[in-house]
N, C-alpha and C. Protein backbone atom coordinates (compact mmCIF):
# COMPACT_ATOMS: atom_id res chain seq x y z
N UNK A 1 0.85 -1.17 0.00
CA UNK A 1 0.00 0.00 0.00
C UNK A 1 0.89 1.24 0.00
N UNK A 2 0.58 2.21 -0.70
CA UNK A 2 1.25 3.59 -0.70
C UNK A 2 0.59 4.11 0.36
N UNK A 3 1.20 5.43 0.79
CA UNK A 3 0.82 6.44 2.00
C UNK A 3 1.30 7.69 1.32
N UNK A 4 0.65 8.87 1.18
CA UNK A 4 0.71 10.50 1.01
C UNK A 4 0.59 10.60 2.21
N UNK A 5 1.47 11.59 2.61
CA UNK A 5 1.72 12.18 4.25
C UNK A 5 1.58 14.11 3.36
N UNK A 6 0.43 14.82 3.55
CA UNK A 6 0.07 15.97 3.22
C UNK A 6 0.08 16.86 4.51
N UNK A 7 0.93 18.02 4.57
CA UNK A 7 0.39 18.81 5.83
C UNK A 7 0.99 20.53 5.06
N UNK A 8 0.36 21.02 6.27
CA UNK A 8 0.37 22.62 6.35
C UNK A 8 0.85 22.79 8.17
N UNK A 9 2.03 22.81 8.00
CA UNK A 9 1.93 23.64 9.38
C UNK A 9 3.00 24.67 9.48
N UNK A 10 1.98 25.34 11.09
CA UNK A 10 2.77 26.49 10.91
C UNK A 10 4.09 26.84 11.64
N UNK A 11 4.55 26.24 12.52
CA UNK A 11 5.92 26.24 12.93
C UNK A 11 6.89 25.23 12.47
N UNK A 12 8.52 26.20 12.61
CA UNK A 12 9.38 25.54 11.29
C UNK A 12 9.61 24.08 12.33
N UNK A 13 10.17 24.28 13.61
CA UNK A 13 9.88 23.07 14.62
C UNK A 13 9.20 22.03 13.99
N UNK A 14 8.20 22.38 14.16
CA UNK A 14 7.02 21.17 14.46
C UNK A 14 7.54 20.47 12.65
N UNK A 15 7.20 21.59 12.05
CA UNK A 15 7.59 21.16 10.13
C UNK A 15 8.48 19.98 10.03
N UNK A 16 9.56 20.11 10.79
CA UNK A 16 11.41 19.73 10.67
C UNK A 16 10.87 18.49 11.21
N UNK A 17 9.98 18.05 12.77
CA UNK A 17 10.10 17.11 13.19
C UNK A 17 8.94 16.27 12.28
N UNK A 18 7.94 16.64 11.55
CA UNK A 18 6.99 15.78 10.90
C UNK A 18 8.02 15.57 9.66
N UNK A 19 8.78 16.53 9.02
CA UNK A 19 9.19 15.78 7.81
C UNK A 19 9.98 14.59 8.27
N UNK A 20 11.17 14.53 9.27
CA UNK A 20 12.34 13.97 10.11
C UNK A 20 11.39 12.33 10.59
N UNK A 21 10.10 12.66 10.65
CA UNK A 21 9.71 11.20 10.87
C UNK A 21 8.74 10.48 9.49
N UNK A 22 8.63 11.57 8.63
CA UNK A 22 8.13 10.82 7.33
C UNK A 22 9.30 9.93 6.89
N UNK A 23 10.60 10.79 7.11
CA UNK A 23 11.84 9.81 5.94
C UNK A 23 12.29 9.09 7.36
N UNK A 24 11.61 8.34 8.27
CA UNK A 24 12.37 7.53 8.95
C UNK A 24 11.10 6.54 8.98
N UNK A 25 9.99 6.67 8.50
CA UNK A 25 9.38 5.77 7.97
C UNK A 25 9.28 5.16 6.32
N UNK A 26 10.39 6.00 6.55
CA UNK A 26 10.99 5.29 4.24
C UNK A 26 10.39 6.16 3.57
N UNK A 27 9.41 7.01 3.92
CA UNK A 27 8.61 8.06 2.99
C UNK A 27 9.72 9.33 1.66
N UNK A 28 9.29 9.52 1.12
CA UNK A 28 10.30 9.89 0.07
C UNK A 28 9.73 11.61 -0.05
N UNK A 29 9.90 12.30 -0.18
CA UNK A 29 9.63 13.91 -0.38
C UNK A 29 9.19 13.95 -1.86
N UNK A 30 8.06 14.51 -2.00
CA UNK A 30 7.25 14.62 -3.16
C UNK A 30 7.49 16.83 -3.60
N UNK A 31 6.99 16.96 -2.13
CA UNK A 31 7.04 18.26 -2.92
C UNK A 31 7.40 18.51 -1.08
N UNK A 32 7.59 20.14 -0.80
CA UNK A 32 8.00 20.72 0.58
C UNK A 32 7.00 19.69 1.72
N UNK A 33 6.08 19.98 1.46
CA UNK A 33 4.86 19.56 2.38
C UNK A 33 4.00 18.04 2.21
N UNK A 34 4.99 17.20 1.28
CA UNK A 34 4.28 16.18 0.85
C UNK A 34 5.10 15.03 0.64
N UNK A 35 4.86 14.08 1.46
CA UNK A 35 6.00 12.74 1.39
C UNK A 35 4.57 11.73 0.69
N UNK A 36 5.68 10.64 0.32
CA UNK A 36 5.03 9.49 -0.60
C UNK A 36 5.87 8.26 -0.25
N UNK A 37 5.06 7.56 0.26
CA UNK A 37 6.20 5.74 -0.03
C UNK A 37 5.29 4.88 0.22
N UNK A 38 6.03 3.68 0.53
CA UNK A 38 5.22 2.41 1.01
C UNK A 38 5.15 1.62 2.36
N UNK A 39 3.80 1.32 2.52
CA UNK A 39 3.78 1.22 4.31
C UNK A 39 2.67 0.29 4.22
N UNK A 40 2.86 -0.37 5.06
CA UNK A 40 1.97 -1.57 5.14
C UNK A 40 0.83 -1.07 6.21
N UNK A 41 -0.51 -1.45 6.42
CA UNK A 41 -1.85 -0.57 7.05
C UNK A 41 -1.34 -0.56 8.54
N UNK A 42 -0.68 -1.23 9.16
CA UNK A 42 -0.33 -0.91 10.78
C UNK A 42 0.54 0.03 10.69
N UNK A 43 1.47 0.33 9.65
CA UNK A 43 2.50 1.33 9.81
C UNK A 43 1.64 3.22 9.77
N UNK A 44 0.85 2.89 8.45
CA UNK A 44 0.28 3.65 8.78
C UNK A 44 -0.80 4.52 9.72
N UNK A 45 -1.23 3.69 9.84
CA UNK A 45 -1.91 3.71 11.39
C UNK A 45 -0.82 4.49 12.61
N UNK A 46 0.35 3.83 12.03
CA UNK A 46 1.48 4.03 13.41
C UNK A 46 1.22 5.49 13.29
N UNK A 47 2.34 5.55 12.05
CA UNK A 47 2.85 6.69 11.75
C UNK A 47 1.72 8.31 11.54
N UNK A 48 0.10 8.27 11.47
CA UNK A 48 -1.02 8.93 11.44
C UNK A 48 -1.08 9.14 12.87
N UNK A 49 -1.06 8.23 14.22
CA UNK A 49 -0.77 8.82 15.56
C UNK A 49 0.17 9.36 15.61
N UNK A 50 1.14 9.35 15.27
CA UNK A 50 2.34 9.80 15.75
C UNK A 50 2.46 10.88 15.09
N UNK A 51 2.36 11.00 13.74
CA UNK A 51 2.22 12.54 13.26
C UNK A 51 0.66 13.28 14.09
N UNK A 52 -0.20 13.04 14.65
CA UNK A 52 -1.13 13.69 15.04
C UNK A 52 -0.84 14.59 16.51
N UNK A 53 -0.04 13.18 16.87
CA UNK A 53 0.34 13.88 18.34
C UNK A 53 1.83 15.35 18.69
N UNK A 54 2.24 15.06 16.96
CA UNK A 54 2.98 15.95 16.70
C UNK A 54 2.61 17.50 16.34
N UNK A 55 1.52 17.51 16.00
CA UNK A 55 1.11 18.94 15.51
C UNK A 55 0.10 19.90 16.16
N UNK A 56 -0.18 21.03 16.51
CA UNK A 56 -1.14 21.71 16.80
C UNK A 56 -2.39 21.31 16.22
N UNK A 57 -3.32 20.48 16.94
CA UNK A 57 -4.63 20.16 16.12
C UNK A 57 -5.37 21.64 15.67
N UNK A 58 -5.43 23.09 16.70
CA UNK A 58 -5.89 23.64 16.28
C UNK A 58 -5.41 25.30 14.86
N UNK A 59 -4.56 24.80 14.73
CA UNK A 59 -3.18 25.52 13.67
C UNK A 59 -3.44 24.90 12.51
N UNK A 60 -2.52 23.71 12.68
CA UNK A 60 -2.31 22.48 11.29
C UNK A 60 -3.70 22.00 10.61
N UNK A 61 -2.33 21.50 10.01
CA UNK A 61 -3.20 20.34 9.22
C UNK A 61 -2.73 19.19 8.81
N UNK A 62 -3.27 18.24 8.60
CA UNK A 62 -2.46 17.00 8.31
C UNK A 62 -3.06 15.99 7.58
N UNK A 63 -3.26 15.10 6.31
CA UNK A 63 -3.53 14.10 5.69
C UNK A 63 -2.74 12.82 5.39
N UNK A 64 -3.31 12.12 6.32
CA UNK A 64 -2.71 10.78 5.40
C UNK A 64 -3.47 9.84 4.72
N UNK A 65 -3.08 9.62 3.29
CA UNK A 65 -4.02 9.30 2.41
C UNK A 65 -3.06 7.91 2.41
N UNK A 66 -4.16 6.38 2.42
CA UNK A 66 -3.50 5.71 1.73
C UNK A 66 -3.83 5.11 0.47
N UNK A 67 -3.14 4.07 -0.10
CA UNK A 67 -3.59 4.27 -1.44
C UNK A 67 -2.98 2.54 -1.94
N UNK A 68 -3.95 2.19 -2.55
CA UNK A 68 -3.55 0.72 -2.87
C UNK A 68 -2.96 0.45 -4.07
N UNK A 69 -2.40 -0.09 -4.41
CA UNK A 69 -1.33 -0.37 -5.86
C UNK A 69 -1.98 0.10 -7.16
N UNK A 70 -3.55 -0.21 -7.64
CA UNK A 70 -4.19 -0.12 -8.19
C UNK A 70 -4.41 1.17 -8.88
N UNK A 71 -4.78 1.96 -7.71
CA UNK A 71 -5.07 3.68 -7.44
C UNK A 71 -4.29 4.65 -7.57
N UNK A 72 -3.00 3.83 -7.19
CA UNK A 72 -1.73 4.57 -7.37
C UNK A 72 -1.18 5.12 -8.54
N UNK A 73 -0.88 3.46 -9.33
CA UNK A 73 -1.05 3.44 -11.20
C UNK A 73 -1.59 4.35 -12.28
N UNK A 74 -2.90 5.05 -11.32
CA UNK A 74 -3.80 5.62 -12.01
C UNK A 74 -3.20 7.42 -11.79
N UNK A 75 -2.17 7.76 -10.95
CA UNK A 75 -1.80 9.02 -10.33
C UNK A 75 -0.95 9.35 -11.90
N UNK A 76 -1.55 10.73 -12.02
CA UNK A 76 -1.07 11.40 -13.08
C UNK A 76 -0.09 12.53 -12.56
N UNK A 77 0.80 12.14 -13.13
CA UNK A 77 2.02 13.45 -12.89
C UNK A 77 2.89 14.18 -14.12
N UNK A 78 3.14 15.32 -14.18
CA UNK A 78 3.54 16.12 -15.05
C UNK A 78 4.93 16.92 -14.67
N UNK A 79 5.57 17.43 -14.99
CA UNK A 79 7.01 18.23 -14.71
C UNK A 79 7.95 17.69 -14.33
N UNK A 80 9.00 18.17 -13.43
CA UNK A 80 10.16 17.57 -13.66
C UNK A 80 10.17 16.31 -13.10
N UNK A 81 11.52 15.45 -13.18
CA UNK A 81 11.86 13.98 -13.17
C UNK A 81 11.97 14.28 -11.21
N UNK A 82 12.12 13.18 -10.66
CA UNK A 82 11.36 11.86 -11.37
C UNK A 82 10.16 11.37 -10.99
N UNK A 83 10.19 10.26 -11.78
CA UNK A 83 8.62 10.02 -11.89
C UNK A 83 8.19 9.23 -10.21
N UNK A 84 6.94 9.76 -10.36
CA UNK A 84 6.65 8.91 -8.74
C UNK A 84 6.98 7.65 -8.77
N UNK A 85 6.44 6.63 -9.52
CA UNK A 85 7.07 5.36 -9.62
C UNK A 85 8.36 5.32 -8.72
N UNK A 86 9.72 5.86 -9.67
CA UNK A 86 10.90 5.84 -9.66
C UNK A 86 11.32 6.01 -8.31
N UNK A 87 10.53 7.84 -7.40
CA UNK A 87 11.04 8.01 -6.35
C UNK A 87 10.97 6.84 -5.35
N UNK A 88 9.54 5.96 -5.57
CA UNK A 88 9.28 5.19 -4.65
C UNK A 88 9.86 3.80 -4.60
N UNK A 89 10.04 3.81 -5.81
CA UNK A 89 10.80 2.40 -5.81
C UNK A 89 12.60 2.66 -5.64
N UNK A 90 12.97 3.68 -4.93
CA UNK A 90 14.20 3.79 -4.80
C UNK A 90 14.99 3.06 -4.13
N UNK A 91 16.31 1.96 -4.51
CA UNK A 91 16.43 1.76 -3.34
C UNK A 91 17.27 1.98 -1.96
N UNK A 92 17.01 3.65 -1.97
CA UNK A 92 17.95 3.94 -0.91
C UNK A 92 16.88 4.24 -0.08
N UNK A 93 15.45 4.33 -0.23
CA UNK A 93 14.04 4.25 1.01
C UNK A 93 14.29 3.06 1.47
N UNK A 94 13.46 3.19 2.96
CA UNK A 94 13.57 2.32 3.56
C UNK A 94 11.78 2.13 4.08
N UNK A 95 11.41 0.81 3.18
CA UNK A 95 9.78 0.69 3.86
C UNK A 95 9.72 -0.24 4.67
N UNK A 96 8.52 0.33 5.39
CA UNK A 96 8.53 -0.95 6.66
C UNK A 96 7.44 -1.44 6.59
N UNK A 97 7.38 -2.79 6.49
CA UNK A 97 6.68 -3.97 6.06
C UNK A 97 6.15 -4.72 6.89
């Protein structure tokens, strides 16, 4: 299963420590505010508390979308390299399974 980790927040703190635990759950940086990888449904689960308990509920914001192989396939992307595929199948991520 894929996972989008989407947020808006507003201190650089809090920012540093949600990105700092997206890429220590293998998540790969899509854009400033947007990680992408692969996580099996307990991880995400994990990792959706643990980013929740990280942020100002009444400030932030936070999405985690997951997304099954299928759905994924279907994600249209445009501009520069590389392609989502590619980032995710990198193998210097680390997913936890």
């Amino acid at each position: 299963m894929y996972a989008w980790v989407i947020y808006d927040i507003r201190k650089n703190r809090t920012r540093s420590r949600v990105a700092k635990r997206c890429k220590f759950y293998g998540l790969a940086r899509v854009q400033k505010s947007v990680f992408l990888g692969k996580l099996k449904g307990k991880w995400v689960k994990a990792l959706h508390a643990e980013l929740s308990n990280a942020i100002n509920q009444r400030t932030d914001r936070l999405f985690v979308v997951p997304m099954n192989d299928e759905n994924f396939s279907r994600v249209l992307q445009t501009g520069t390299p590389p392609a989502l595929p590619d980032m995710v199948n990198d193998s210097k991520l680390r997913f936890l399974q």
